[in-house]
C-alpha atoms as a PDB file:
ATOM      1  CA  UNK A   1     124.548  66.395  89.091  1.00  0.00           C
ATOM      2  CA  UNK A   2     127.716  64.309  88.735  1.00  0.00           C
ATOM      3  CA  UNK A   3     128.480  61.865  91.388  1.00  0.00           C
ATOM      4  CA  UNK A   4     131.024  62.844  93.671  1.00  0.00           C
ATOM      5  CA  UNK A   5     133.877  60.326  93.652  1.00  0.00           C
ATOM      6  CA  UNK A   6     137.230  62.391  95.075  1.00  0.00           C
ATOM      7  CA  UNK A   7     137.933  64.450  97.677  1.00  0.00           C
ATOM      8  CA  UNK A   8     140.683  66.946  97.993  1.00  0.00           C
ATOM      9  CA  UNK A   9     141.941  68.653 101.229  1.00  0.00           C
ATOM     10  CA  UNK A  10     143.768  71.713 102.097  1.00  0.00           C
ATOM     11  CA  UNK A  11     146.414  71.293 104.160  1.00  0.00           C
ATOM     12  CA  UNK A  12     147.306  74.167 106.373  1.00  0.00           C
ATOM     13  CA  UNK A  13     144.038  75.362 108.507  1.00  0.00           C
ATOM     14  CA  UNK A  14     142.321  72.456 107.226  1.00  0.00           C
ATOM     15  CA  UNK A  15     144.043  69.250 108.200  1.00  0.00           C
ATOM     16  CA  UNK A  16     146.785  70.569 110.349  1.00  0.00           C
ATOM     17  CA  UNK A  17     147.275  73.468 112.592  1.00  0.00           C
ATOM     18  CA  UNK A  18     149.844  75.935 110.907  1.00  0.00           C
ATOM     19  CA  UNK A  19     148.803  78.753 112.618  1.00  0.00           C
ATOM     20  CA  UNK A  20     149.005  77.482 116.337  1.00  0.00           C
ATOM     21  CA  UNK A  21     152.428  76.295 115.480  1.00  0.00           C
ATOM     22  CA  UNK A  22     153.696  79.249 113.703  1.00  0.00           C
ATOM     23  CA  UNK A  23     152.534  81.733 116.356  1.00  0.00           C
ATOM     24  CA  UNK A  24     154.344  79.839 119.101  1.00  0.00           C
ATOM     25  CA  UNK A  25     157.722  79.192 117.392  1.00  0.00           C
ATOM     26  CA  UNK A  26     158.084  82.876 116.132  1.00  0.00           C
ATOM     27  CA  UNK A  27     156.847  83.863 119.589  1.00  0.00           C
ATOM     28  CA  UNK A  28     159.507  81.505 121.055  1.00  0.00           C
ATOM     29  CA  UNK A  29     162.396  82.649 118.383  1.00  0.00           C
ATOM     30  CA  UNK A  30     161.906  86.219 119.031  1.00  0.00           C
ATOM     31  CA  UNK A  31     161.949  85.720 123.048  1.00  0.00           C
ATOM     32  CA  UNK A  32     165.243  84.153 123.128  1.00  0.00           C
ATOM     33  CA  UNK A  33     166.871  86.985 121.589  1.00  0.00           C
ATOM     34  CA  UNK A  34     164.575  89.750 123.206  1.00  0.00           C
ATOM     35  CA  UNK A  35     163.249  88.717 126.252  1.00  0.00           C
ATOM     36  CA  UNK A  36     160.682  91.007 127.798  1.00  0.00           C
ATOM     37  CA  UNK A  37     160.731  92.563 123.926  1.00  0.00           C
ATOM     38  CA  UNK A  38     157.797  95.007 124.318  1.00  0.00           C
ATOM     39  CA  UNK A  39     156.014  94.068 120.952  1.00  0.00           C
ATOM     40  CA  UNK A  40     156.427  90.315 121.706  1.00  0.00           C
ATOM     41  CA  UNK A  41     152.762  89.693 122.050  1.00  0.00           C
ATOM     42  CA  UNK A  42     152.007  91.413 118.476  1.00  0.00           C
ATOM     43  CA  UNK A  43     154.802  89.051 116.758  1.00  0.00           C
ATOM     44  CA  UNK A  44     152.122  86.470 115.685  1.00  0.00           C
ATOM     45  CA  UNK A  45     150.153  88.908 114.542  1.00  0.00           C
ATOM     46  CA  UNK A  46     153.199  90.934 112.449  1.00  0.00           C
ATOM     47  CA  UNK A  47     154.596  87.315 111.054  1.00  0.00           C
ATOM     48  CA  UNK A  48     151.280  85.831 109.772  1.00  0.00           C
ATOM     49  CA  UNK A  49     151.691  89.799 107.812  1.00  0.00           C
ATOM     50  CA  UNK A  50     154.515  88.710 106.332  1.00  0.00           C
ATOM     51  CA  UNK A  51     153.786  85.301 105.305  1.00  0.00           C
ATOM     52  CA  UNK A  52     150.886  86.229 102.217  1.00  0.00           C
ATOM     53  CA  UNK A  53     152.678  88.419 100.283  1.00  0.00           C
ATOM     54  CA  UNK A  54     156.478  86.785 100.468  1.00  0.00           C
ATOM     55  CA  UNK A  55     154.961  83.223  99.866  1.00  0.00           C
ATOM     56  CA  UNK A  56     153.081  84.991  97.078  1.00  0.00           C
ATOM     57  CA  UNK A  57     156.490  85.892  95.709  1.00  0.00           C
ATOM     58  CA  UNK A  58     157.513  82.571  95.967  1.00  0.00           C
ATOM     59  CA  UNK A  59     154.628  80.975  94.096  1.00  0.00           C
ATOM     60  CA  UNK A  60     155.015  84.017  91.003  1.00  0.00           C
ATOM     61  CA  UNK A  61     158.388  82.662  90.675  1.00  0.00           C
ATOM     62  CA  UNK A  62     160.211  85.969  91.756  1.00  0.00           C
ATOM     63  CA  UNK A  63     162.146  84.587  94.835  1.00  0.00           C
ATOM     64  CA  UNK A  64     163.239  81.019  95.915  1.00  0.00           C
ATOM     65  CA  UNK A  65     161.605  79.293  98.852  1.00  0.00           C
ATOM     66  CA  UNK A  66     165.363  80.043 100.723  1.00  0.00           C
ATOM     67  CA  UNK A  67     165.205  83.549  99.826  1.00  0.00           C
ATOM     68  CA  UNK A  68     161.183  84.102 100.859  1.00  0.00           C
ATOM     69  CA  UNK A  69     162.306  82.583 104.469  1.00  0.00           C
ATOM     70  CA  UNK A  70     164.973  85.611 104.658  1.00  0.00           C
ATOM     71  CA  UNK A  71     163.141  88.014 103.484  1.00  0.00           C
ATOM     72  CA  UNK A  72     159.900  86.955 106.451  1.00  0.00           C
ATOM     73  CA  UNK A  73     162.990  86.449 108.612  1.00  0.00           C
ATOM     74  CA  UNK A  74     164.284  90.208 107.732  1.00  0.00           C
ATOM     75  CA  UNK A  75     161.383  91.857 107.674  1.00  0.00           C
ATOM     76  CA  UNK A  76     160.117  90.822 111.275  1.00  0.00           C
ATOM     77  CA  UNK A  77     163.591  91.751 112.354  1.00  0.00           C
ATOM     78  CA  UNK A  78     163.450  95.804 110.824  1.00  0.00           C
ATOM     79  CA  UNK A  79     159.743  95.934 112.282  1.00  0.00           C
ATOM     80  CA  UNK A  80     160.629  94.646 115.939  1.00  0.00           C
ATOM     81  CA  UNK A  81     164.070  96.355 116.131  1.00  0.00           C
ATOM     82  CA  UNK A  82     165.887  93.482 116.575  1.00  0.00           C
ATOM     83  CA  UNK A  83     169.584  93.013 115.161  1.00  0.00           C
ATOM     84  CA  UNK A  84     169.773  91.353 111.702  1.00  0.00           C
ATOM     85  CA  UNK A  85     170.691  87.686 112.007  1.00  0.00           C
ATOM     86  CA  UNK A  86     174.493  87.323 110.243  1.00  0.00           C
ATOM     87  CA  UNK A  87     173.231  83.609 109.122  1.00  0.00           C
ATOM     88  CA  UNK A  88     169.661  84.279 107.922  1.00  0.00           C
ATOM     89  CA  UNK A  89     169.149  80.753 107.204  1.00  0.00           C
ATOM     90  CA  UNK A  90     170.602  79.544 110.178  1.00  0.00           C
ATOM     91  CA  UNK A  91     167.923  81.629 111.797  1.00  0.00           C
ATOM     92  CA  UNK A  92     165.416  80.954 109.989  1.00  0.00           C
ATOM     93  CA  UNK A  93     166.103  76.827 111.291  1.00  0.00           C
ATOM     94  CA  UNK A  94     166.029  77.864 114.801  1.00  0.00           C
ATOM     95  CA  UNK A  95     162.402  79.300 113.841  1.00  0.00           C
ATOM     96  CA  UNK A  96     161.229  76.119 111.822  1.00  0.00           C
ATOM     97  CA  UNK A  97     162.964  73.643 114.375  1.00  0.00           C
ATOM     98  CA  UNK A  98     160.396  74.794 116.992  1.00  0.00           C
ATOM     99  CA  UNK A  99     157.632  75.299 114.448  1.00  0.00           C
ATOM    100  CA  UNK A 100     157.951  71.547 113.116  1.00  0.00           C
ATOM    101  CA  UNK A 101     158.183  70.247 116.843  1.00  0.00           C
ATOM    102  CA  UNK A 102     154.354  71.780 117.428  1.00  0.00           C
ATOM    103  CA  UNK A 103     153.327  69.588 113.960  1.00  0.00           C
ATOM    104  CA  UNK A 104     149.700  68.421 114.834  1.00  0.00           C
ATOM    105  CA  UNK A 105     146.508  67.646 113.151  1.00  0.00           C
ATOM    106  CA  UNK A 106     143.819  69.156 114.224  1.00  0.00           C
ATOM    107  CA  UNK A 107     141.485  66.608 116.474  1.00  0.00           C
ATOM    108  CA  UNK A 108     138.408  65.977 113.973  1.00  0.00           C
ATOM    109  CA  UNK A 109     141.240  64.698 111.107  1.00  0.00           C
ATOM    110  CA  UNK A 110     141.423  61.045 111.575  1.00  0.00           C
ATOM    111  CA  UNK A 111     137.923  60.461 112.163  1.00  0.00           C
ATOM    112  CA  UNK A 112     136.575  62.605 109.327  1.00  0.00           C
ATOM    113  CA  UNK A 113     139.318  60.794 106.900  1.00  0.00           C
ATOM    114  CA  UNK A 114     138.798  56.932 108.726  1.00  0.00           C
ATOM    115  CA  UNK A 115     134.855  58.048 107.570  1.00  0.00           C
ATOM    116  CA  UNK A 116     135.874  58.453 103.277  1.00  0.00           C
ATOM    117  CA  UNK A 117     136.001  54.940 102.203  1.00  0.00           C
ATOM    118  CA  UNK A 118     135.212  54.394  98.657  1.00  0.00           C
ATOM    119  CA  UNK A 119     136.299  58.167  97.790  1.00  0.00           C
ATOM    120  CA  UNK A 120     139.100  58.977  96.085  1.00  0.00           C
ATOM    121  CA  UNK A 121     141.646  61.306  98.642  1.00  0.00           C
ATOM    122  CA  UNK A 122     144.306  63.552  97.758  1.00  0.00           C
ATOM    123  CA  UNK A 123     145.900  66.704  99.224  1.00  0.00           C
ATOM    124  CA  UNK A 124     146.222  70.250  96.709  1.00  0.00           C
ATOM    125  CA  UNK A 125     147.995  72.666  99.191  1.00  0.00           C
ATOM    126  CA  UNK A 126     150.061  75.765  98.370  1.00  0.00           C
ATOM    127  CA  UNK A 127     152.916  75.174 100.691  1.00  0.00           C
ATOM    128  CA  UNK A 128     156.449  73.937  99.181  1.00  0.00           C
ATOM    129  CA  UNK A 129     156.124  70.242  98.146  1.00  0.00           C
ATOM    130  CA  UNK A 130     159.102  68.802 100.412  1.00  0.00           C
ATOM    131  CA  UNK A 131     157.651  70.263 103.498  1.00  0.00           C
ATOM    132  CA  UNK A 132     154.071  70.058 102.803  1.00  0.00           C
ATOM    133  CA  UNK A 133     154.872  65.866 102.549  1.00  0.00           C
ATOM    134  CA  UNK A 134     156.804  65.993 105.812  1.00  0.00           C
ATOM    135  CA  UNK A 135     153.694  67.738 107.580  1.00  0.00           C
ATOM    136  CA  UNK A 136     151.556  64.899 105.785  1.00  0.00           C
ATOM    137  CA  UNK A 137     154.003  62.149 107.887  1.00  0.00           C
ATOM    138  CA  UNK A 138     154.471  63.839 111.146  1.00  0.00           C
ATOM    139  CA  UNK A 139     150.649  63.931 111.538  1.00  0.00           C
ATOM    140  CA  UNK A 140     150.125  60.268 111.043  1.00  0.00           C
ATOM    141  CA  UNK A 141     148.281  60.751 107.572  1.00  0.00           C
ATOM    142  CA  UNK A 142     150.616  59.151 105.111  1.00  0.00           C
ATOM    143  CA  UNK A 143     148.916  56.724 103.242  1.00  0.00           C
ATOM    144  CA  UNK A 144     145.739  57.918 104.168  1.00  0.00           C
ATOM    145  CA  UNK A 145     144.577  60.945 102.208  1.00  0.00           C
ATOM    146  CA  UNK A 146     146.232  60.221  98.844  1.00  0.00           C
ATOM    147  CA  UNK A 147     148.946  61.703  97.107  1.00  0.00           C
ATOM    148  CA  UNK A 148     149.987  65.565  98.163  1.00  0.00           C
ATOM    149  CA  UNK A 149     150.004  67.884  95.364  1.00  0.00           C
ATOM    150  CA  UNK A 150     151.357  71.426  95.143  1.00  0.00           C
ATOM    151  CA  UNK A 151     152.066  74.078  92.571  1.00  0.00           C
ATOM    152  CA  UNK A 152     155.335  72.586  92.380  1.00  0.00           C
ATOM    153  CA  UNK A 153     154.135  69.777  90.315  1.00  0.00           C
ATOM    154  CA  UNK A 154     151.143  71.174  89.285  1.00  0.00           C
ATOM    155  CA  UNK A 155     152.519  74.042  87.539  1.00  0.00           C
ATOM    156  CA  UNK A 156     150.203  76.303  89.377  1.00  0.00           C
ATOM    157  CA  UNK A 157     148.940  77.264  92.537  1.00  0.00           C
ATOM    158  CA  UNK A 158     145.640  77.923  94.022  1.00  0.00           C
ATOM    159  CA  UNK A 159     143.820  79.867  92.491  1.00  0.00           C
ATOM    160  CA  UNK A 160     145.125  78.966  88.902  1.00  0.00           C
ATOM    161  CA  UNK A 161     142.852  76.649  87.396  1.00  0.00           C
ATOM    162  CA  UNK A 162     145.726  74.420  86.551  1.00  0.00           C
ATOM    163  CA  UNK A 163     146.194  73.666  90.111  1.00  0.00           C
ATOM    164  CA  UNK A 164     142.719  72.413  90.467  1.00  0.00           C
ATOM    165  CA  UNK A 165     142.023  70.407  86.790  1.00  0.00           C
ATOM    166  CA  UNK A 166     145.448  68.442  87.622  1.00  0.00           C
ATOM    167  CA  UNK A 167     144.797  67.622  90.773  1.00  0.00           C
ATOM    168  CA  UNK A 168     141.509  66.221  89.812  1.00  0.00           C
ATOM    169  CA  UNK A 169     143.122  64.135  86.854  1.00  0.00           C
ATOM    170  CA  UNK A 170     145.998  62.921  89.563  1.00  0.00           C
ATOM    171  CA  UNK A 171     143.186  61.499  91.372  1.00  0.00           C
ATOM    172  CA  UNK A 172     142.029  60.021  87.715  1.00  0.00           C
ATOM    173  CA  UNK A 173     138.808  62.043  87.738  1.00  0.00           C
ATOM    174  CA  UNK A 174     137.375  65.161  86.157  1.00  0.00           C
ATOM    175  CA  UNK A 175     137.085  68.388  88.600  1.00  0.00           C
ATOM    176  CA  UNK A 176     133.425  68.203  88.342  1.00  0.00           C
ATOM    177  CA  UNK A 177     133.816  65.023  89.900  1.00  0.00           C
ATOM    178  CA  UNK A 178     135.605  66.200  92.975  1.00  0.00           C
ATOM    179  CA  UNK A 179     135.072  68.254  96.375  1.00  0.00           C
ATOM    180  CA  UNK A 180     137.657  70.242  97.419  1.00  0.00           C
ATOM    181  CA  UNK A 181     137.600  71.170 101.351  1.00  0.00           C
ATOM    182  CA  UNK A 182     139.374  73.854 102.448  1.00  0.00           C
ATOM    183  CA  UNK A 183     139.146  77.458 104.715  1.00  0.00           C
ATOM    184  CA  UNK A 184     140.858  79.708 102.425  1.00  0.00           C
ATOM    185  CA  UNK A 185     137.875  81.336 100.397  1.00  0.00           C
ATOM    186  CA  UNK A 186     139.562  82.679  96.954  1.00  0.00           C
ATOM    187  CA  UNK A 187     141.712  79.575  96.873  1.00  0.00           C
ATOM    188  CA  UNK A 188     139.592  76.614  98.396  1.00  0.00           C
ATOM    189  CA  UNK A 189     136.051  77.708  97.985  1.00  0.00           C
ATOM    190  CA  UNK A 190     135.556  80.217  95.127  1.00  0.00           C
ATOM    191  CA  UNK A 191     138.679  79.447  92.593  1.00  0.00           C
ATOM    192  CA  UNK A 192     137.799  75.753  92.321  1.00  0.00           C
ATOM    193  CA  UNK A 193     134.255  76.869  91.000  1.00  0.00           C
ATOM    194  CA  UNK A 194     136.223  78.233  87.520  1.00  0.00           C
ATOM    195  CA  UNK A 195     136.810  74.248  86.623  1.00  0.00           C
ATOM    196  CA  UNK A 196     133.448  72.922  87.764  1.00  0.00           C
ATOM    197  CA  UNK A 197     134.610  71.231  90.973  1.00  0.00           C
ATOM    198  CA  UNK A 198     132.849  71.456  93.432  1.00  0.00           C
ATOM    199  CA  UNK A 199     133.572  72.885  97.510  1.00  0.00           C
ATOM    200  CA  UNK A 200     133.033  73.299 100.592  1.00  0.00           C
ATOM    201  CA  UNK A 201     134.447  76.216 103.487  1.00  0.00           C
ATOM    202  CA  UNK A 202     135.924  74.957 106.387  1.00  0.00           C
ATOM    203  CA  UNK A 203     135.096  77.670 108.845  1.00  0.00           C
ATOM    204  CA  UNK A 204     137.002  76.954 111.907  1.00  0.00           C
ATOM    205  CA  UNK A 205     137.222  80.072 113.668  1.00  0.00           C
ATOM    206  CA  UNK A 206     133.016  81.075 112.814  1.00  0.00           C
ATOM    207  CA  UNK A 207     134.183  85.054 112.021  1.00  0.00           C
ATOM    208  CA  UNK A 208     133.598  85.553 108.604  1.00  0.00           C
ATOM    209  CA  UNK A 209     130.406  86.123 106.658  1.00  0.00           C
ATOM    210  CA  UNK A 210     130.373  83.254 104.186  1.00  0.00           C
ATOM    211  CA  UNK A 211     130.406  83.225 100.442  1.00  0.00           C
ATOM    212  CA  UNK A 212     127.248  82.890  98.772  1.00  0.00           C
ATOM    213  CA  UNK A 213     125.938  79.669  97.236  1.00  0.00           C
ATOM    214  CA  UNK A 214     128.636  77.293  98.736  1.00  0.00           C
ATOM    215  CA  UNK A 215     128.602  75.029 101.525  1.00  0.00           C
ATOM    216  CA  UNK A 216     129.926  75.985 104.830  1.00  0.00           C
ATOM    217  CA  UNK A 217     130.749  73.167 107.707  1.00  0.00           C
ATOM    218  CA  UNK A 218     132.296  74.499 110.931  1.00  0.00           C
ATOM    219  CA  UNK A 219     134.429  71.116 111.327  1.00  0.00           C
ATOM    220  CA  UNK A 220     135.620  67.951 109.648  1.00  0.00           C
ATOM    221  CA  UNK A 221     133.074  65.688 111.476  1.00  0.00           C
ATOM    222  CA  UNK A 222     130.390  67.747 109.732  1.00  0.00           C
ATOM    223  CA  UNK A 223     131.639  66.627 106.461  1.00  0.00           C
ATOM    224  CA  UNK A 224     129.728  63.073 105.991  1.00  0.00           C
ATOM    225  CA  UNK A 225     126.324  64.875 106.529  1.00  0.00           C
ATOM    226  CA  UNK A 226     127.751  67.319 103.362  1.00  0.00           C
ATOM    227  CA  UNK A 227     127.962  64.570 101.654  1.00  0.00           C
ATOM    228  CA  UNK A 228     125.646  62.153 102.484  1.00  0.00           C
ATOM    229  CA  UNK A 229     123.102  65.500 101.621  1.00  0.00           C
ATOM    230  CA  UNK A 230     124.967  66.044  98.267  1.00  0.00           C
ATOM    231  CA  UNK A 231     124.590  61.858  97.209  1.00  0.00           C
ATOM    232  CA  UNK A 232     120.928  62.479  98.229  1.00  0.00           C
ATOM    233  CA  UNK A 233     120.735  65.612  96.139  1.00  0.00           C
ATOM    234  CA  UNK A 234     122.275  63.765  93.426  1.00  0.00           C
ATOM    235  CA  UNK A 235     120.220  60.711  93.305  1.00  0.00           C
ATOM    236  CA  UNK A 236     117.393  62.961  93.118  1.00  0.00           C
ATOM    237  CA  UNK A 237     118.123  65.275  90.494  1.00  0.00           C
ATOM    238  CA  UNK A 238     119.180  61.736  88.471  1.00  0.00           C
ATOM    239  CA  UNK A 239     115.668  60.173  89.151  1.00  0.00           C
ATOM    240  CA  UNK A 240     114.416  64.013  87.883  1.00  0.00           C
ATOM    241  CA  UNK A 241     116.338  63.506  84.791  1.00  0.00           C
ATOM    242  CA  UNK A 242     115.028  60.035  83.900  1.00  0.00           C
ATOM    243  CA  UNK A 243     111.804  60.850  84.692  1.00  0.00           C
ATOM    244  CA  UNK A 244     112.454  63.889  81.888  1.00  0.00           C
ATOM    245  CA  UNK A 245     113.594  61.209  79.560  1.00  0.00           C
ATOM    246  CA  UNK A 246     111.284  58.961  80.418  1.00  0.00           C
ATOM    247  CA  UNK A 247     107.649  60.001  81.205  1.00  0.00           C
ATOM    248  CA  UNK A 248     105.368  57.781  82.675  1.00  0.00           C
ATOM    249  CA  UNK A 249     102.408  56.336  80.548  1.00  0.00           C
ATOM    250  CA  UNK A 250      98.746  56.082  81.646  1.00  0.00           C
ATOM    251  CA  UNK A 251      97.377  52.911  81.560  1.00  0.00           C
ATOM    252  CA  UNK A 252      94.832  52.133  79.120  1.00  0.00           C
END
């Protein structure tokens, strides 16, 4: 097996908390101009909904990253009842002015990252690239887990393979070479697989049944046994090898 020698992280439910943050500013949005709104505690719930399949559109190229926000904005609005914003994106910046003020990493980030030295780090995430590197400052990581790639300058998002073979050669290595960590399954655990990199699931919330055949750590701090187990696996199945190559000779 090849020597692991990079590391790639998700960013959103992997490094920082997008979904604690997102709940409470839509929560928050929605309460100013309904209070007492009888739906309010299913408007998590209905804009998580509406984030997949607009940010989808977004990363197919049908819609700008403005015009996804207005259509999530819109959409929420019809379903709750509420009055259509006349400024949509105006809106939209009251919702992402609270959502960046609840920026946080999750707690087992810096000691799980302080713990790589002598791996390559970099960040493949499917957000927009301008945000994605604000996120990466506001949680005290700049500098610290490599450069933060998107489809943006990729040229493809998770799941295309092209996301996952250039992010590998922007850390200089070859995907079979890397371990991406991440808790989205068909974009973190299974698509790398297509390229030969390696991964492992980040199962935070412990409520789905996991994917066969790949590794599955319930935090960040259980990440150095993963590896420390895969460099043990590795020196083993190299000492197989040169045994294979090199059989031992009975002495005469």
């Amino acid at each position: 097996m090849t020597p692991l020698k990079g590391i790639l992280f998700d960013l959103d439910g992997t490094l920082f908390d997008h979904r604690a943050a997102a709940d409470a500013a839509i929560v928050a949005w929605v309460e100013e101009r309904a209070p007492g709104h009888p739906r309010l505690a299913e408007t998590a719930a209905l804009w998580a909904a509406l984030e997949g399949p607009y940010l989808a559109m977004w990363q197919a190229g049908r819609c700008t990253v403005q015009e996804q926000r207005r259509l999530r904005l819109s959409g929420l609005c019809r379903e709750l009842g509420l009055a259509l914003p006349a400024d949509l994106d105006g809106a939209y910046e009251e919702f992402a002015s609270r959502y960046r003020a609840r920026w946080i990493a999750y707690p087992d980030v810096a000691q799980a990252v302080a713990g790589l030295g002598g791996y390559a780090l970099g960040v493949l995430t499917n957000g927009a690239q301008r945000m994605q590197e604000a996120k990466i400052r506001a949680i005290g990581l700049e500098g610290l887990v490599g450069p933060v790639l998107t489809g943006e300058v990729l040229g493809g998002f998770k799941p295309s393979p092209v996301s996952y073979t250039g992010a590998a050669a922007a850390l200089g290595l070859a995907p079979d070479e890397v371990l991406l960590v991440g808790d989205d399954v068909p974009n973190d655990v299974t698509g790398p697989a297509a390229t030969g990199m390696r991964s492992a699931w980040l199962d935070r919330l412990g409520v789905e049944p996991p994917p066969a055949g790949f590794p599955r750590i319930a935090s960040l701090s259980e990440l150095a046994g993963l590896l420390r187990a895969d460099h043990q696996d590795g020196a083993t199945s190299a000492s197989s090898d040169e045994l294979r190559s090199n059989p031992p000779t009975c002495a005469r």
